[in-house]
C-alpha atoms as a PDB file:
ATOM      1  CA  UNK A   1      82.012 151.096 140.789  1.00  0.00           C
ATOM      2  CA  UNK A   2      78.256 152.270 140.764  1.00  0.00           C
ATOM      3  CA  UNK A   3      75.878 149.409 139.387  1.00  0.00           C
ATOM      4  CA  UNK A   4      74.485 151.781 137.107  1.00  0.00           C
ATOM      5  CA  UNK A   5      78.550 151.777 135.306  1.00  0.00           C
ATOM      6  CA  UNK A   6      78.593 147.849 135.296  1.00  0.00           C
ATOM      7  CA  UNK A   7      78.028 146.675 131.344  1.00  0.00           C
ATOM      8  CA  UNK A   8      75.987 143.853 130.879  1.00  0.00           C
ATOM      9  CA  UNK A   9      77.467 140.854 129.478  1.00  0.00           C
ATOM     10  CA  UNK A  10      75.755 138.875 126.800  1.00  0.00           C
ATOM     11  CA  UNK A  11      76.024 135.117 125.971  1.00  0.00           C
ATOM     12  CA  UNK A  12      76.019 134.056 122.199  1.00  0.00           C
ATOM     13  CA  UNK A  13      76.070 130.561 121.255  1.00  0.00           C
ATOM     14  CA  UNK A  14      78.121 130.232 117.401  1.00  0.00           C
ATOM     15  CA  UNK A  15      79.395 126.555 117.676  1.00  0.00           C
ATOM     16  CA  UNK A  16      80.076 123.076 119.606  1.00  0.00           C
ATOM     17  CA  UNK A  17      82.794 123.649 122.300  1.00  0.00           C
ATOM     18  CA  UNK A  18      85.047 121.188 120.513  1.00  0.00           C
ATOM     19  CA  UNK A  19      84.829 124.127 117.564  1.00  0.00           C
ATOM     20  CA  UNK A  20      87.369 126.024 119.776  1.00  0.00           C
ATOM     21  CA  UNK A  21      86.114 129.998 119.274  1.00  0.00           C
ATOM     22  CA  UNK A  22      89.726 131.675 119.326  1.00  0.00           C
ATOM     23  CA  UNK A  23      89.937 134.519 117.261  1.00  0.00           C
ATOM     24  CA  UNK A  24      87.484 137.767 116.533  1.00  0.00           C
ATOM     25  CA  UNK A  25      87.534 141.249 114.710  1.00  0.00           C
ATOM     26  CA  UNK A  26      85.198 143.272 113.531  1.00  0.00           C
ATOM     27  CA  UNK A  27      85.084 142.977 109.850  1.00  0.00           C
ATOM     28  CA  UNK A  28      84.564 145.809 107.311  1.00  0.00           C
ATOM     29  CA  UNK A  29      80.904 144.648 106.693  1.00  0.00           C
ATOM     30  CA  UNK A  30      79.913 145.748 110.307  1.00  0.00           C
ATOM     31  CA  UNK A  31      80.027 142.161 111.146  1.00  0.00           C
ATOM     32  CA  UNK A  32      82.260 140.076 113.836  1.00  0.00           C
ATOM     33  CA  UNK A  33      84.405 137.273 112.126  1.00  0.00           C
ATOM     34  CA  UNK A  34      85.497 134.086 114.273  1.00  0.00           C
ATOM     35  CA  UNK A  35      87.652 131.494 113.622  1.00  0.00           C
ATOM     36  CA  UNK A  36      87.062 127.716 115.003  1.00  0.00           C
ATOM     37  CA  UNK A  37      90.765 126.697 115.764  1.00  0.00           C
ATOM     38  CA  UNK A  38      89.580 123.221 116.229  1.00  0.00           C
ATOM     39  CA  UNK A  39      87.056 122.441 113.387  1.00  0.00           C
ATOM     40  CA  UNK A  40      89.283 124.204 110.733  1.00  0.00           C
ATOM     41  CA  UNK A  41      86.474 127.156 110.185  1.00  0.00           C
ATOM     42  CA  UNK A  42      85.917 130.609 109.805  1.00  0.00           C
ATOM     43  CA  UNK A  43      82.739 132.526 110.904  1.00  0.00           C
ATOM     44  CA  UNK A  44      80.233 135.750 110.587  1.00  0.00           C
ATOM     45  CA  UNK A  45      78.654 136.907 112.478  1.00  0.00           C
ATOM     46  CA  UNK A  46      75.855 139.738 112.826  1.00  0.00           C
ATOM     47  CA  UNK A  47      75.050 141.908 115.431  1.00  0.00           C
ATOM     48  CA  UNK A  48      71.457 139.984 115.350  1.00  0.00           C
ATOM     49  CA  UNK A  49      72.599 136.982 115.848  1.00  0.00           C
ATOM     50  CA  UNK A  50      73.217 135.434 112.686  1.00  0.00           C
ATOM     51  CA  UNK A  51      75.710 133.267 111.854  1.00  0.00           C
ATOM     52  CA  UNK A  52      77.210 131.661 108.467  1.00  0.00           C
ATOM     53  CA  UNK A  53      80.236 129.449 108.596  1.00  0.00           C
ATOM     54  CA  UNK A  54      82.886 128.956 106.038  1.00  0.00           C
ATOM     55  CA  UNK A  55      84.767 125.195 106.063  1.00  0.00           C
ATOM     56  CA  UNK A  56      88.312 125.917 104.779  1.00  0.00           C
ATOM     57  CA  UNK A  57      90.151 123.464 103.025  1.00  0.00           C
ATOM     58  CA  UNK A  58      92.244 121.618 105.555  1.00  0.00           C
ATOM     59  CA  UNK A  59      90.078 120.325 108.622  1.00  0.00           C
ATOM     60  CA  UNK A  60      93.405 120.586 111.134  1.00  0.00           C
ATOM     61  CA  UNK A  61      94.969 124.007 109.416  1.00  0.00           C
ATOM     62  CA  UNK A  62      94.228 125.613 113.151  1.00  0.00           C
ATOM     63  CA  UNK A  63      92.915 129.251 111.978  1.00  0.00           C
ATOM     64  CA  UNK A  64      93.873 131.443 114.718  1.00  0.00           C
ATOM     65  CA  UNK A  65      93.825 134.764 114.800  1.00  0.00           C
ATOM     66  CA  UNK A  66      92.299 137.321 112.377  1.00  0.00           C
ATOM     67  CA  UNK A  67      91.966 141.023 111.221  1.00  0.00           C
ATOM     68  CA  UNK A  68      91.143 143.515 108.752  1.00  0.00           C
ATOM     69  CA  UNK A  69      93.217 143.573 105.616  1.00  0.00           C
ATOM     70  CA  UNK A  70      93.653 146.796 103.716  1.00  0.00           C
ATOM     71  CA  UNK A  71      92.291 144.795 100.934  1.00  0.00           C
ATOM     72  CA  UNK A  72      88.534 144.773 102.455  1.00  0.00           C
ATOM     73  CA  UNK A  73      89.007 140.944 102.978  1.00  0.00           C
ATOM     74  CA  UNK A  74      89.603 139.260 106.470  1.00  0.00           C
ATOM     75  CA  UNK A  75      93.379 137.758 106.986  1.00  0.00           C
ATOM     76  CA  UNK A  76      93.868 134.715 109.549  1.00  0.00           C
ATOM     77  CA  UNK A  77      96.710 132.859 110.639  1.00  0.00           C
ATOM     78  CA  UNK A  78      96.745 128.993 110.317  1.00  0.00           C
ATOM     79  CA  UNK A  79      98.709 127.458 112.787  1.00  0.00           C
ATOM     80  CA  UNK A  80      98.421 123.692 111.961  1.00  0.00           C
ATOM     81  CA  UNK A  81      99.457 123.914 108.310  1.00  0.00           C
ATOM     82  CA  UNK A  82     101.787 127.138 108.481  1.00  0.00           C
ATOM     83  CA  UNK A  83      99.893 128.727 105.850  1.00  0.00           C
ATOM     84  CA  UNK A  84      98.468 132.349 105.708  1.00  0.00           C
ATOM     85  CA  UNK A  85      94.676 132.865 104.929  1.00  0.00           C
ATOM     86  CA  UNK A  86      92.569 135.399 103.260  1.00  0.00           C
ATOM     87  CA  UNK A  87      88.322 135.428 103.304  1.00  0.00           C
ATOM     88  CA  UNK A  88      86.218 138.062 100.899  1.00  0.00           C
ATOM     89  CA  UNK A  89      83.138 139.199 103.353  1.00  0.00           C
ATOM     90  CA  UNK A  90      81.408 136.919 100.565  1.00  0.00           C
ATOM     91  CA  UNK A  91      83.238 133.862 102.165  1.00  0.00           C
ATOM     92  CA  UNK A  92      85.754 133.270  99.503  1.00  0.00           C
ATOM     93  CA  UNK A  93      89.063 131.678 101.098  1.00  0.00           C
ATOM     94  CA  UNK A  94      92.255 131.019  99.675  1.00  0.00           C
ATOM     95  CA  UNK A  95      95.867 130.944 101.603  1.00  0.00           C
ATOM     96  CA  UNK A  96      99.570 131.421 101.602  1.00  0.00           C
ATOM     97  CA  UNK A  97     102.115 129.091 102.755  1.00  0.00           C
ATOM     98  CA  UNK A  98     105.098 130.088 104.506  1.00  0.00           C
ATOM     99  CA  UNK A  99     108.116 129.376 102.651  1.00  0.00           C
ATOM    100  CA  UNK A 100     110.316 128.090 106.346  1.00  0.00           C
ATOM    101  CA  UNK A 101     108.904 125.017 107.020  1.00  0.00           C
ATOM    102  CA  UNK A 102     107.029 124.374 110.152  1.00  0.00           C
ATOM    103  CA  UNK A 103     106.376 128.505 110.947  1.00  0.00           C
ATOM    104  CA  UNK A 104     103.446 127.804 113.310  1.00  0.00           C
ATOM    105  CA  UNK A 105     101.926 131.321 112.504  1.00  0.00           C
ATOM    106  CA  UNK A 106     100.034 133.087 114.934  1.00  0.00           C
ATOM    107  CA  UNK A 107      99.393 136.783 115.480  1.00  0.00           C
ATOM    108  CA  UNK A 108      98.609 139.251 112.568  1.00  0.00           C
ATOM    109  CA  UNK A 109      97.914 142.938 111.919  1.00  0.00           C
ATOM    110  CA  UNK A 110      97.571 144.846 109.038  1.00  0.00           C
ATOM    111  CA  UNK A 111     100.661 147.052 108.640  1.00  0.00           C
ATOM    112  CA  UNK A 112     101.542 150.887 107.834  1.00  0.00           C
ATOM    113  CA  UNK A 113     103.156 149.638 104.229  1.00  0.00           C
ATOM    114  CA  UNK A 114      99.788 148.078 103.257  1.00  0.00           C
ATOM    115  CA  UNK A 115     100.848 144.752 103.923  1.00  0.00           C
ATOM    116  CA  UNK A 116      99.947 142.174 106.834  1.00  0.00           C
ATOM    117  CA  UNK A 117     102.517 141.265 109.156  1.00  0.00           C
ATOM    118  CA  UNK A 118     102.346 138.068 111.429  1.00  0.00           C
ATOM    119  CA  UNK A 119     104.505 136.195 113.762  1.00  0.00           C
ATOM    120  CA  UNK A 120     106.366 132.729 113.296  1.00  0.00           C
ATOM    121  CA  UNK A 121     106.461 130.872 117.118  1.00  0.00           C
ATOM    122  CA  UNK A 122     108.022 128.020 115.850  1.00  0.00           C
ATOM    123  CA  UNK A 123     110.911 129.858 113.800  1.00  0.00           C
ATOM    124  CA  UNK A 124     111.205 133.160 116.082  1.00  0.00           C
ATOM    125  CA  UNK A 125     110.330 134.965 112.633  1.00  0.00           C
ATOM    126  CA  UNK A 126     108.329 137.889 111.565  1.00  0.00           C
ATOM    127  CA  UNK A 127     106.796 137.576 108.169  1.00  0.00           C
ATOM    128  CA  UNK A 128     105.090 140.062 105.780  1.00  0.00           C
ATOM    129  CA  UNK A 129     102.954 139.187 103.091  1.00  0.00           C
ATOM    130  CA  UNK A 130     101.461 141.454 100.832  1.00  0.00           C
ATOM    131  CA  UNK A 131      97.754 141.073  99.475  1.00  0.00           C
ATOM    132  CA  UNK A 132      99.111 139.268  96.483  1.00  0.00           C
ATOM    133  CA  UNK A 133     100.127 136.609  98.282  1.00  0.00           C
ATOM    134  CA  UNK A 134     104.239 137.256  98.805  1.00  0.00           C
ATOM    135  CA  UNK A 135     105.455 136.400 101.620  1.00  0.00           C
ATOM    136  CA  UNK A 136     108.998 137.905 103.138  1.00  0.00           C
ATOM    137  CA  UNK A 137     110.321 136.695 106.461  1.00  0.00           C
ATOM    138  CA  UNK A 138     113.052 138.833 109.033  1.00  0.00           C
ATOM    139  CA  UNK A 139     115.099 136.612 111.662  1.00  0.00           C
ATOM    140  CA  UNK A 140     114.462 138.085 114.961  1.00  0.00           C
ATOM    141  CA  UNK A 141     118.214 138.421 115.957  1.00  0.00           C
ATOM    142  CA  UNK A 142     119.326 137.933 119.793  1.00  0.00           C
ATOM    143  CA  UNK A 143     115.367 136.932 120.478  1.00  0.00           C
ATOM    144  CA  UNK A 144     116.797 133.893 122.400  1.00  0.00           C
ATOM    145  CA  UNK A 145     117.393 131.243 120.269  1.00  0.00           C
ATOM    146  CA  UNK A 146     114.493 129.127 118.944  1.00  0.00           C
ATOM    147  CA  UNK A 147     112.275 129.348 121.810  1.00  0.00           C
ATOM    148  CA  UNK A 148     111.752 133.010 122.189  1.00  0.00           C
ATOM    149  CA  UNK A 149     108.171 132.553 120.697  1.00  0.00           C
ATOM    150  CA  UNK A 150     107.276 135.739 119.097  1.00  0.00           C
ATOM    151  CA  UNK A 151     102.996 135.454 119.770  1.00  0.00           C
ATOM    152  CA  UNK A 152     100.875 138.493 119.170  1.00  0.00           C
ATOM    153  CA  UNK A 153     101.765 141.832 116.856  1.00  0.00           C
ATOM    154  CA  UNK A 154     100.232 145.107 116.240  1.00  0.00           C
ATOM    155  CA  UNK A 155     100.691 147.805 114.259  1.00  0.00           C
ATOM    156  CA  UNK A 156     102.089 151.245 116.313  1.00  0.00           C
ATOM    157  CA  UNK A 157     101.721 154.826 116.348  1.00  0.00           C
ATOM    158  CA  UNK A 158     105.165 154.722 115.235  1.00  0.00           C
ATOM    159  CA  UNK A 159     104.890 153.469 112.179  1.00  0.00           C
ATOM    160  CA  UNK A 160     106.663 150.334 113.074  1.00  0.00           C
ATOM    161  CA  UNK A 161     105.158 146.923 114.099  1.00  0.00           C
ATOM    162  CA  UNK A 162     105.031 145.677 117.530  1.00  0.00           C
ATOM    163  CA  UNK A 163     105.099 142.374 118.972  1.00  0.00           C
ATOM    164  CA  UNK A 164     105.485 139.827 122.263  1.00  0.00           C
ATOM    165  CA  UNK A 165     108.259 137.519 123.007  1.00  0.00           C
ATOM    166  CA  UNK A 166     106.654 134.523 125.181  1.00  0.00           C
ATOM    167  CA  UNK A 167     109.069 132.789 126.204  1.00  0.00           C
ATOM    168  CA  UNK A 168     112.265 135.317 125.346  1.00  0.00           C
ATOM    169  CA  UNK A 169     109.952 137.759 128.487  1.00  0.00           C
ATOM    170  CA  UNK A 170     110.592 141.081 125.955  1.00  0.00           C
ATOM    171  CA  UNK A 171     108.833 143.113 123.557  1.00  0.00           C
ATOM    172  CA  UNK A 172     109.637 143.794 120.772  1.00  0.00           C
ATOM    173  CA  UNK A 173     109.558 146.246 117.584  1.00  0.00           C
ATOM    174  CA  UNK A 174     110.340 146.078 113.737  1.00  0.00           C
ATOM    175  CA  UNK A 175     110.567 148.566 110.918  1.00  0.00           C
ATOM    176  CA  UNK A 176     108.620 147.912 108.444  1.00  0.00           C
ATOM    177  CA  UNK A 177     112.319 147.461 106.411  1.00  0.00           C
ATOM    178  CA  UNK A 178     112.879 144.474 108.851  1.00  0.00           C
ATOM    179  CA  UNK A 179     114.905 146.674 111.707  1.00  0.00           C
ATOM    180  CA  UNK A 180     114.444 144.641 115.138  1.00  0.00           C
ATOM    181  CA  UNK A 181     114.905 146.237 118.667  1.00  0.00           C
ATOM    182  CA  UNK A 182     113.682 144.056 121.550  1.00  0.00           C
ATOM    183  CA  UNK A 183     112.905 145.664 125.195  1.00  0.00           C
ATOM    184  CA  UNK A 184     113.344 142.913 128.166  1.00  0.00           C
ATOM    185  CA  UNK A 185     110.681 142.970 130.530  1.00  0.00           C
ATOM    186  CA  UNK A 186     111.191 143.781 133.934  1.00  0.00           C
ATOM    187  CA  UNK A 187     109.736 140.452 136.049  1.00  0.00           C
ATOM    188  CA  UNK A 188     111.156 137.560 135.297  1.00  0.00           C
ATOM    189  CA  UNK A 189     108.812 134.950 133.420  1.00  0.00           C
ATOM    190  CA  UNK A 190     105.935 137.233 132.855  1.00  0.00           C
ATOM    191  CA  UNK A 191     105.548 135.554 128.911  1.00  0.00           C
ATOM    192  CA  UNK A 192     103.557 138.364 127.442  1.00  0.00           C
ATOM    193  CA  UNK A 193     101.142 137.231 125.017  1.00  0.00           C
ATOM    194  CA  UNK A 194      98.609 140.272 123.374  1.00  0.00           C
ATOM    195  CA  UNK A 195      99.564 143.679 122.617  1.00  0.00           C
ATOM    196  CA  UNK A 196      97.577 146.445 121.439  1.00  0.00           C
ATOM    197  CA  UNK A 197      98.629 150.579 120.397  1.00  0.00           C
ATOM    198  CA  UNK A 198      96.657 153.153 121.930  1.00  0.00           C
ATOM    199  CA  UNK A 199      97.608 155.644 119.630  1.00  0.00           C
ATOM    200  CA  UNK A 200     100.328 157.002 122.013  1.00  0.00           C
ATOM    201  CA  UNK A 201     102.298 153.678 123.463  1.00  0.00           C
ATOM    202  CA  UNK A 202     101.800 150.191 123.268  1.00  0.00           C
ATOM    203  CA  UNK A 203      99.966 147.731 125.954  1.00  0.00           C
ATOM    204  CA  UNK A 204     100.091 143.808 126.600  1.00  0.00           C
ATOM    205  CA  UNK A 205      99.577 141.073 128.804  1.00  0.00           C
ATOM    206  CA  UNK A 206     101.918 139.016 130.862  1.00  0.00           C
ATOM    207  CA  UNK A 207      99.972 135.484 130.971  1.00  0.00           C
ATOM    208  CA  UNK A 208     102.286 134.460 134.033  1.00  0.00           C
ATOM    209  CA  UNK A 209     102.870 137.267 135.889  1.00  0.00           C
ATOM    210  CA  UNK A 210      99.144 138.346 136.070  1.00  0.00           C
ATOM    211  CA  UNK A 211      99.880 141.692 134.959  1.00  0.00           C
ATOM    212  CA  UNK A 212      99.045 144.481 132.345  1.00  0.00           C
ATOM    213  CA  UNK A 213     102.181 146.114 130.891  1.00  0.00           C
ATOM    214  CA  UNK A 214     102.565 149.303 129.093  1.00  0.00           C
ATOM    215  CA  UNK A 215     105.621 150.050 127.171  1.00  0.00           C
ATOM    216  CA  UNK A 216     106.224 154.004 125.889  1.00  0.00           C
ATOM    217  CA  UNK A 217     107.490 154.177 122.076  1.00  0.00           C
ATOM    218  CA  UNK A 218     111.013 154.683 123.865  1.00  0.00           C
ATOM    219  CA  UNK A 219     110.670 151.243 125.556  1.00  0.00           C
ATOM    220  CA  UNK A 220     109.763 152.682 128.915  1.00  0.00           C
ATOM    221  CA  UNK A 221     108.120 149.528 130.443  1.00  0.00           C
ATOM    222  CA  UNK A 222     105.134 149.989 133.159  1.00  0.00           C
ATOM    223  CA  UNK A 223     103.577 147.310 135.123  1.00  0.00           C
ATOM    224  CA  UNK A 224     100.233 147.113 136.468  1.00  0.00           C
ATOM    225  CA  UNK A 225      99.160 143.838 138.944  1.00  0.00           C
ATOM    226  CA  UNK A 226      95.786 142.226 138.403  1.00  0.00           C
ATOM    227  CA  UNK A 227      93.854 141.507 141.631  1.00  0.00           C
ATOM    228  CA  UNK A 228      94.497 137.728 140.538  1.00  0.00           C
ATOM    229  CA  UNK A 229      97.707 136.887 140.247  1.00  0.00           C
ATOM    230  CA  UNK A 230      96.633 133.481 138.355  1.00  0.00           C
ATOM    231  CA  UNK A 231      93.842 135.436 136.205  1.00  0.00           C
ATOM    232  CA  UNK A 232      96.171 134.412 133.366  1.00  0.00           C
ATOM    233  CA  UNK A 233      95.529 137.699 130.773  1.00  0.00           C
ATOM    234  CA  UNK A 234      95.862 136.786 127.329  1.00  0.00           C
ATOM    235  CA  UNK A 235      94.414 139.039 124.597  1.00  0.00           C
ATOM    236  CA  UNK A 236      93.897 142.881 124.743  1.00  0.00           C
ATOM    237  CA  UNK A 237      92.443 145.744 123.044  1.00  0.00           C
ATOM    238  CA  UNK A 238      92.382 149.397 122.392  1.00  0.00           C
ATOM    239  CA  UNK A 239      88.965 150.768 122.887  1.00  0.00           C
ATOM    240  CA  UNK A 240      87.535 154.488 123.568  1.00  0.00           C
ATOM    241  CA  UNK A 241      88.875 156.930 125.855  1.00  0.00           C
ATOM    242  CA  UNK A 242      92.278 156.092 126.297  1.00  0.00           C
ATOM    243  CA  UNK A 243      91.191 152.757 127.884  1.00  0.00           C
ATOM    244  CA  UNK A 244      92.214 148.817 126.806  1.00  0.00           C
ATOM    245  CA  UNK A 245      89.735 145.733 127.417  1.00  0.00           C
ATOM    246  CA  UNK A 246      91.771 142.199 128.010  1.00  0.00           C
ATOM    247  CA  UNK A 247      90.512 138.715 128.255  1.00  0.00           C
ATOM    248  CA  UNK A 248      91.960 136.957 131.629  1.00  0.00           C
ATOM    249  CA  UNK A 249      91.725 133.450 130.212  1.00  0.00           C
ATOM    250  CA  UNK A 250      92.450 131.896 134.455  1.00  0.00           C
ATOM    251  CA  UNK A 251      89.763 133.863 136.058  1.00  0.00           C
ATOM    252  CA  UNK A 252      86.961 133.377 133.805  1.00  0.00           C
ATOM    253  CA  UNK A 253      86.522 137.442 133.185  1.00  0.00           C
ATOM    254  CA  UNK A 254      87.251 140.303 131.166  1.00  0.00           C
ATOM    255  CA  UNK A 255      88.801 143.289 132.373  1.00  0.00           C
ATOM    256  CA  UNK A 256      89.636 146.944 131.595  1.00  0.00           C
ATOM    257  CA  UNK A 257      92.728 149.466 131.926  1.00  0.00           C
ATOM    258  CA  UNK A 258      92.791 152.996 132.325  1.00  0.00           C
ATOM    259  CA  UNK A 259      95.611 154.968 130.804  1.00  0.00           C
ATOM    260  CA  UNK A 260      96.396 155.620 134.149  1.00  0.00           C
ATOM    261  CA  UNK A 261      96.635 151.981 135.299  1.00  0.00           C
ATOM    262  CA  UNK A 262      93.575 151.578 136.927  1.00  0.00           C
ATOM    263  CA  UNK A 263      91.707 147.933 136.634  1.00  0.00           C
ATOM    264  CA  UNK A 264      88.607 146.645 136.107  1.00  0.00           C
ATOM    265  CA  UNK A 265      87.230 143.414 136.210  1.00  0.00           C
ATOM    266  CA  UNK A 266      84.020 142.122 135.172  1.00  0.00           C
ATOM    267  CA  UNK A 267      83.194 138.377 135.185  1.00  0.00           C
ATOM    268  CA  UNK A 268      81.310 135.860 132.960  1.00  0.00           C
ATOM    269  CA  UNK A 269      78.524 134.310 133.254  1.00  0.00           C
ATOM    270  CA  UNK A 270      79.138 130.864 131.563  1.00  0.00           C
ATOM    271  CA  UNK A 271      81.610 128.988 134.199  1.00  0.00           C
ATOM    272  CA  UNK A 272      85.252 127.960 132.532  1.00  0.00           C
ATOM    273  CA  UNK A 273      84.423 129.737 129.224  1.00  0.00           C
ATOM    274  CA  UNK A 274      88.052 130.368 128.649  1.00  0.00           C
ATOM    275  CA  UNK A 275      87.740 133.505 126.856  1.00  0.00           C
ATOM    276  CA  UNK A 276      90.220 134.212 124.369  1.00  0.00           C
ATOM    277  CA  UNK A 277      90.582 136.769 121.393  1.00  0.00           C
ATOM    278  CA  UNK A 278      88.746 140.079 122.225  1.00  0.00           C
ATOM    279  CA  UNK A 279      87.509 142.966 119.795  1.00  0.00           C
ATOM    280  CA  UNK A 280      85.902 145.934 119.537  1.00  0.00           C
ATOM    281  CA  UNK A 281      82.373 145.743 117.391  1.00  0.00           C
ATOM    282  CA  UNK A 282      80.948 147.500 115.244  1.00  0.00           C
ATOM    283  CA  UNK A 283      78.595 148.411 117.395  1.00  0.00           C
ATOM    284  CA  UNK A 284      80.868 150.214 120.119  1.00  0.00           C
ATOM    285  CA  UNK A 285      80.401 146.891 122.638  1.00  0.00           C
ATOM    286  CA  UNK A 286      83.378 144.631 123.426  1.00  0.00           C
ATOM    287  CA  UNK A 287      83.503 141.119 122.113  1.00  0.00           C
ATOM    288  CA  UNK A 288      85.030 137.755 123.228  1.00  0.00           C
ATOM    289  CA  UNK A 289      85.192 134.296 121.781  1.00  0.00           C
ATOM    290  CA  UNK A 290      84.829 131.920 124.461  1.00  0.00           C
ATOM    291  CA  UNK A 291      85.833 128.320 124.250  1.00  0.00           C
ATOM    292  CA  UNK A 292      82.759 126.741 125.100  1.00  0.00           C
ATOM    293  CA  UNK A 293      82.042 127.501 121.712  1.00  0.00           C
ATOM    294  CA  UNK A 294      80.494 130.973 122.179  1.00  0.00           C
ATOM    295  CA  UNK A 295      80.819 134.620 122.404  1.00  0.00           C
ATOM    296  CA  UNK A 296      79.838 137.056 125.032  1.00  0.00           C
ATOM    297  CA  UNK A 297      78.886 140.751 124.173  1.00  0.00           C
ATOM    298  CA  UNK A 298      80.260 143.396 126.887  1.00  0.00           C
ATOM    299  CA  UNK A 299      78.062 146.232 126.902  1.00  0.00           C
ATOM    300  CA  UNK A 300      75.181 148.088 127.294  1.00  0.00           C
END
């Protein structure tokens, strides 16, 4: 690649590294919103730098990740108390429990039906819950009993919802009526984590297998190999031209896909920064939340 192609990567500081930056999306204000999995906050951030932090009302509830609702709000999963949560872009909060005990929520999208959908990796579940606050959950049947760990979802150009299978090694896909089809993936142990719709098919990680899949809406499964098999990808995103952005959690770098399979890999300039949830801003760039309690801006 030509140094004149190679985006610059910015460093943000937002929080102690025992705040545990996991989460970002771009919000609907033209802000980035954060959550601090370890300090039980959410955060805003502007494209100048500023930051305003919103303590939610269990210090261990574990907010994980978050997205746009079709409400204008932000929704995030809580892990630690099984609960869903809701912030205004004034920094009103409120949440949802999950009526099966012990859920451990994790990934959430807003849906087709104007709902949000989120997994269960404790219960192999799917839930919906609708901006009022109602919660339904759908059994994932034949996902592979309780530890198939159903991690990441998104919302595809299907109409349906799509989402990972950690530890059951498949993808899967639900109707937004609560039909499940699951698609085994083709290495053995790969435990796909993120997943992200291109407008056409749907792509993910494998966390184990150190590679980028992409899975056609009639679960035709492609696999590309990172340079690094250890790079250990773990969230991923649609951006511009046909291309996805990932996080590679091992390696210490972010990377991009072509729709033809072609990698790139850029690295980071904090050492160990973990990077973890990754979004497109509103400002065209790519964004990470690191774990040493920062974000990096990937862009020029």
């Amino acid at each position: 690649m030509h140094p004149s192609d190679t985006p610059a990567v910015t460093v943000i500081p937002v929080a102690d590294h025992r705040d545990g930056p996991y989460g970002i999306t771009a919000g609907p204000d033209g802000a980035l919103w954060l959550t601090f999995v370890h300090s039980g906050r959410i955060a805003r951030l502007t494209l100048d730098g500023g930051l305003s932090t919103y303590a939610l009302d269990s210090p261990g509830c574990r907010p994980t990740v978050i997205t746009p609702g079709p409400d204008g709000a932000l929704w995030f999963t809580r892990f630690g108390d099984h609960r869903v949560g809701r912030v205004t872009v004034d920094g009103e909060t409120s949440s949802f429990p999950v009526p099966t005990p012990d859920s451990g929520p994790f990934g959430i999208t807003a849906g087709p039906d104007g709902a949000l959908w989120f997994t269960q990796m404790q219960t192999d579940r799917i839930g919906r819950v609708t901006v009022e606050g109602e919660v339904t959950e759908y059994r994932l049947p034949g996902a592979g009993g309780p530890a198939a760990l159903p991690s990441a979802i998104t919302a595809g150009p299907d109409g349906a919802l799509w989402f990972t299978l950690n530890q059951a090694n498949a993808v899967g896909r639900i109707t937004t009526s609560g039909d499940v089809t699951t698609y085994p993936l083709p290495t053995p142990g790969a435990a796909p984590v993120g997943i992200t719709g291109d407008g056409t098919a749907l792509w993910f990680v494998e966390i184990a297998a150190g590679r980028i899949g992409r899975i056609s809406l009639d679960g035709a499964i492609q696999e590309f190999p990172l340079p690094d098999p250890a790079a250990r990808p773990h969230a991923i995103v649609a951006a511009t031209a046909g291309e996805c952005w990932f996080t590679e959690w091992g390696a210490n770098r972010v990377g991009r896909v072509t729709a033809g399979g072609e990698i790139t890999e850029y690295g980071l300039p904090t050492p160990s920064s973990e990077p973890h949830g990754i979004a497109v801003g509103p400002d065209g760039a790519l964004w990470t939340a690191l774990e040493t309690g920062a974000v990096a801006r990937v862009g020029r």
